[in-house]
Protein backbone atom coordinates (compact mmCIF):
# COMPACT_ATOMS: atom_id res chain seq x y z
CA UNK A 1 117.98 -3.66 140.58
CA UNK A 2 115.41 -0.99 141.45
CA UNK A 3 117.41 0.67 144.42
CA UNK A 4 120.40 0.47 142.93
CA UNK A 5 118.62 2.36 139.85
CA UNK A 6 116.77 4.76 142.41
CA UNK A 7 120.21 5.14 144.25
CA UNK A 8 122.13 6.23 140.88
CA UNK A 9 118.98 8.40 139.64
CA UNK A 10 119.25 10.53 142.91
CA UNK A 11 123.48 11.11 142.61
CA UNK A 12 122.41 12.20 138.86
CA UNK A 13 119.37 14.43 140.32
CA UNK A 14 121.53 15.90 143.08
CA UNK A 15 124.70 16.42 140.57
CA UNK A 16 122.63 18.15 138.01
CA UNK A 17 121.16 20.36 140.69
CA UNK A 18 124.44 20.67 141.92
CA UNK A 19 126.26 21.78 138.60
CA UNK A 20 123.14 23.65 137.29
CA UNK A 21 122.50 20.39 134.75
CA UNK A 22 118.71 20.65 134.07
CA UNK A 23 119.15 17.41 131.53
CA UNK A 24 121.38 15.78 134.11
CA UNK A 25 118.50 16.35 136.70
CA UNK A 26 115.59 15.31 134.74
CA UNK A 27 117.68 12.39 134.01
CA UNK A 28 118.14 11.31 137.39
CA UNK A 29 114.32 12.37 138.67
CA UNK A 30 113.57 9.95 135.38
CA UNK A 31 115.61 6.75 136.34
CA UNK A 32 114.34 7.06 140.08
CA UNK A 33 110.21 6.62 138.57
CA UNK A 34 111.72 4.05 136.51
CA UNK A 35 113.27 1.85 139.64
CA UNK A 36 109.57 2.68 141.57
CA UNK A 37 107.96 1.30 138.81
CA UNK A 38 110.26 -1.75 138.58
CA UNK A 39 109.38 -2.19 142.09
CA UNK A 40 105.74 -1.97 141.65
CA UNK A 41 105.98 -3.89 138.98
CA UNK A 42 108.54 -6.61 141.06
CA UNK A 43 106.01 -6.82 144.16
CA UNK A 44 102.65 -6.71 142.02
CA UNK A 45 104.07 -9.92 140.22
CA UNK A 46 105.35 -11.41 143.63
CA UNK A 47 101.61 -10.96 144.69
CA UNK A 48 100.04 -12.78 141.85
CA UNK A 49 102.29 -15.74 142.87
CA UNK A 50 100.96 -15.96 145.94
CA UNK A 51 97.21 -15.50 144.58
CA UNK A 52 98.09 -18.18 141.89
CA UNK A 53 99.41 -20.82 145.02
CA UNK A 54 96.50 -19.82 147.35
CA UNK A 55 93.86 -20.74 144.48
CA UNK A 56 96.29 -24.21 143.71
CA UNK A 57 95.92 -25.09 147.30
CA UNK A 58 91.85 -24.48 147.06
CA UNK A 59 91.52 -25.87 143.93
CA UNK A 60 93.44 -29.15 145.52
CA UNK A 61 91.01 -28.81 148.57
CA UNK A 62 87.86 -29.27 146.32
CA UNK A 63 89.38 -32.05 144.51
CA UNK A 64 89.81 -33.59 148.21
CA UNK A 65 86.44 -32.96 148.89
CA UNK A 66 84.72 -34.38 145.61
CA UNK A 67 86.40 -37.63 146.13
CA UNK A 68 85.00 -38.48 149.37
């Protein structure tokens, strides 16, 4: 979704600055943060995953080593 977004924001941005469009441009230059912050906020979540597995797999490692 967010390239697609940032791909659509930049045809906006570059028709507005084409047809003299300041709102069409500040639209554009406004959906393109939008998809970079839907891709922050797509990876940042795709990292916590990963932290939340990693401390799973520890957490089953101690549970390993209390029982023996």
């Amino acid at each position: 979704m967010g390239l697609l977004d940032k791909l659509k924001g930049k045809a906006k941005e570059t028709a507005g600055a084409a047809t003299g469009s300041d709102s069409l441009r500040e639209e554009g230059q406004a959906q393109q943060r939008k998809a970079d912050e839907e891709t922050r906020a797509a990876t940042a979540r795709q990292e916590a995953e990963l932290h939340e597995r990693r401390a799973e797999r520890h957490e089953d490692d101690e549970r390993r080593q209390q029982g023996t």
